[in-house]
C-alpha atoms as a PDB file:
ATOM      1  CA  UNK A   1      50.749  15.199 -50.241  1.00  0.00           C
ATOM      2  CA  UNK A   2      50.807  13.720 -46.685  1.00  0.00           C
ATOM      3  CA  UNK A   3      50.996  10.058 -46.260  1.00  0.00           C
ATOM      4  CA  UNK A   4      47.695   9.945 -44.885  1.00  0.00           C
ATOM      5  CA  UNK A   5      46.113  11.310 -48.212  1.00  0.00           C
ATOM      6  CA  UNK A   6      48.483   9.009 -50.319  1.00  0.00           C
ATOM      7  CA  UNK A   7      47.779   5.861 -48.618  1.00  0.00           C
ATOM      8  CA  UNK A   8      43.693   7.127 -49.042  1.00  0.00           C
ATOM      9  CA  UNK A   9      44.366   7.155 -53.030  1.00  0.00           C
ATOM     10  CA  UNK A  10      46.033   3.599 -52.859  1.00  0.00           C
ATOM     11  CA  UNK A  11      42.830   2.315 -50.969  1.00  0.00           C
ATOM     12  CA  UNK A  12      40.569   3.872 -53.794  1.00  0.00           C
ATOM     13  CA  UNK A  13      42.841   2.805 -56.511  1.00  0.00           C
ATOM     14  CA  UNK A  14      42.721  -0.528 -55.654  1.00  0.00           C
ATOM     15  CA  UNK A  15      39.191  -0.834 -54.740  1.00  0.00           C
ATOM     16  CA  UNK A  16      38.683   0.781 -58.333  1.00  0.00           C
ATOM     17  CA  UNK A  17      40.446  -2.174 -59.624  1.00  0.00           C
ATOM     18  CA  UNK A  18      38.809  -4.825 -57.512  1.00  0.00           C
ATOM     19  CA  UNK A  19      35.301  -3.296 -58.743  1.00  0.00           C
ATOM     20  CA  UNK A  20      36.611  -3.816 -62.250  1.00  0.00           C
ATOM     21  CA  UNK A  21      38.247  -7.180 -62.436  1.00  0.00           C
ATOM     22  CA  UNK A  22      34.591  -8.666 -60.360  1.00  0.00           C
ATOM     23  CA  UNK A  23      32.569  -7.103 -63.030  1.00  0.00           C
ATOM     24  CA  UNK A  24      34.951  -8.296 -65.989  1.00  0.00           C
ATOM     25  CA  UNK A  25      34.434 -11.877 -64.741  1.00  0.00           C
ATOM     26  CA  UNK A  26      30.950 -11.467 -63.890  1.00  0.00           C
ATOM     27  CA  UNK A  27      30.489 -10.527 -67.539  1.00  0.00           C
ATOM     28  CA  UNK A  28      32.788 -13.321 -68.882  1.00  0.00           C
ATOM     29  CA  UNK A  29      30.508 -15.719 -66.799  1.00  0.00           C
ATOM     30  CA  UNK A  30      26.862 -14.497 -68.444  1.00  0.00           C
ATOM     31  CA  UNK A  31      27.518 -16.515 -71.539  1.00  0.00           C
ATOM     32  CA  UNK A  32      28.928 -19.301 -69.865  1.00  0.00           C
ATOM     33  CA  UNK A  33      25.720 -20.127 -67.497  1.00  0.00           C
ATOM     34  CA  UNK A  34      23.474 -22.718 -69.440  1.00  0.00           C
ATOM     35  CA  UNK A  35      20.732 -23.540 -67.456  1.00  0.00           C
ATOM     36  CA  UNK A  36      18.270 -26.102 -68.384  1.00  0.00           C
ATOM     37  CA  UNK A  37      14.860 -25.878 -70.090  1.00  0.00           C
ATOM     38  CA  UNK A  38      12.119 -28.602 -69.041  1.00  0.00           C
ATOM     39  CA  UNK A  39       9.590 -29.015 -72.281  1.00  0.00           C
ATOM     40  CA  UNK A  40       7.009 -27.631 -69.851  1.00  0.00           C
ATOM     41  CA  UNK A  41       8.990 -24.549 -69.503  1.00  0.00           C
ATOM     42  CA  UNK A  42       9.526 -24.283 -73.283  1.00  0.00           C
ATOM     43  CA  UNK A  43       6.180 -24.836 -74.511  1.00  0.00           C
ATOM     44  CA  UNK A  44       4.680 -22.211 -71.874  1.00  0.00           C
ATOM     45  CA  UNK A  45       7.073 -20.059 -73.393  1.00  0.00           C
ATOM     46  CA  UNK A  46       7.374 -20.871 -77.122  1.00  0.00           C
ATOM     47  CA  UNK A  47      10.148 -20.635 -79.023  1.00  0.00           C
ATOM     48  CA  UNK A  48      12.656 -17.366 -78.157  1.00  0.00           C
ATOM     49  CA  UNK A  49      15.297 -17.454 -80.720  1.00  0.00           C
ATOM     50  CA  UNK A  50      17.845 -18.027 -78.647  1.00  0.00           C
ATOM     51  CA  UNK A  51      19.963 -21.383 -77.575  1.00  0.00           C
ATOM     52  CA  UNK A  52      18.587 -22.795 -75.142  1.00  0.00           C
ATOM     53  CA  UNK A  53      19.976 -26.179 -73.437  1.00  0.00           C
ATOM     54  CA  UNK A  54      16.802 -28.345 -73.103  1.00  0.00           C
ATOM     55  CA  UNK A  55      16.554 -31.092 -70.316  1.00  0.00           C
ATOM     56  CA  UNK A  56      14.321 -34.458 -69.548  1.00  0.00           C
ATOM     57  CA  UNK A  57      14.583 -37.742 -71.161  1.00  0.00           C
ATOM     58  CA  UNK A  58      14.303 -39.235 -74.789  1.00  0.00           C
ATOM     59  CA  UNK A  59      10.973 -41.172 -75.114  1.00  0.00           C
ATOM     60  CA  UNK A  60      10.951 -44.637 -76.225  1.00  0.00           C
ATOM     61  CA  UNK A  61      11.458 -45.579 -79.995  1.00  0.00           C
ATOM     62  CA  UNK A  62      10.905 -41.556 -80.974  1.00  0.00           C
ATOM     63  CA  UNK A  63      14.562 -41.360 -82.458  1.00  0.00           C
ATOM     64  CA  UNK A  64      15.409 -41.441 -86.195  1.00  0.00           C
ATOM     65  CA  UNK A  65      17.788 -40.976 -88.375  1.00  0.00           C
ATOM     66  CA  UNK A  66      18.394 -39.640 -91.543  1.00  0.00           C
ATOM     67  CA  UNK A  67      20.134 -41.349 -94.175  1.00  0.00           C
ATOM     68  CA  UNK A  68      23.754 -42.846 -93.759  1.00  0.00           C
ATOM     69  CA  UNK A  69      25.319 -39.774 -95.080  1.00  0.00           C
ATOM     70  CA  UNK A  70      23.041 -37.114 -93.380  1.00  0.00           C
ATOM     71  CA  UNK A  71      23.656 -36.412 -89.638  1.00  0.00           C
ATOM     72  CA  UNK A  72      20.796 -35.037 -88.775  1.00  0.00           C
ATOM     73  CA  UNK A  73      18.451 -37.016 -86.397  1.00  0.00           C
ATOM     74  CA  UNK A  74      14.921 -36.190 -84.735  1.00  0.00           C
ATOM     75  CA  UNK A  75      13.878 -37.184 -81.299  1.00  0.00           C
ATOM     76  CA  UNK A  76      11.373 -36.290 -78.419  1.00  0.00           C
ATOM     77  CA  UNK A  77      12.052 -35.177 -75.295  1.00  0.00           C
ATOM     78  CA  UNK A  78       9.792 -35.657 -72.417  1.00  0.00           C
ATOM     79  CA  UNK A  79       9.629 -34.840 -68.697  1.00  0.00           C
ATOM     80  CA  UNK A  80       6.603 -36.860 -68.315  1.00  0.00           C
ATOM     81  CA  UNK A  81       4.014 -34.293 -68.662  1.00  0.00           C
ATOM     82  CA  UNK A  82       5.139 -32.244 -72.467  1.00  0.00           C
ATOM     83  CA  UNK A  83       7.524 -33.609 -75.069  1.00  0.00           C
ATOM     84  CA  UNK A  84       9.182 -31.360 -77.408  1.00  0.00           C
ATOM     85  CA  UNK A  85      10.155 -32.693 -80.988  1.00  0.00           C
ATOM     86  CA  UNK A  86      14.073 -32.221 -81.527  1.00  0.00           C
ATOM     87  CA  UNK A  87      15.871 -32.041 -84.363  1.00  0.00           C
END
């Protein structure tokens, strides 16, 4: 093998690496993106079973709270124009 063919295979090898480490931490990023929801967005859409991280602000006097020894709370959220009931 001349050294011009051998250095052509290091070139590939390593480009076949590069290709595969990008992808590996493009893939590793796709669950770690959380983009935010508007209640506009979310009630054009309905609800799609998955997580979603919902944005705006908490109206006025819509929070409550369960008893002392439940956690769970409910609240609206609003962007002004659609609230979305969140429990």
């Amino acid at each position: 093998m001349t050294r011009k063919r051998r250095r052509l295979w290091i070139v590939v090898a390593c480009g076949i690496g590069l290709a595969s480490a990008t992808a590996l931490v493009l893939f590793a990023f796709n669950d770690n993106l959380v983009f935010f929801v508007s209640p506009s967005d979310l009630t054009k859409t309905g609800p799609t079973g998955r997580t979603v991280r919902l944005g705006g602000l908490v109206e006025r006097d819509s929070v409550v709270r369960a008893s002392t020894n439940n956690t769970a709370t409910t609240f609206r959220i609003t962007d002004g124009a659609n609230n979305v009931t969140v429990t």
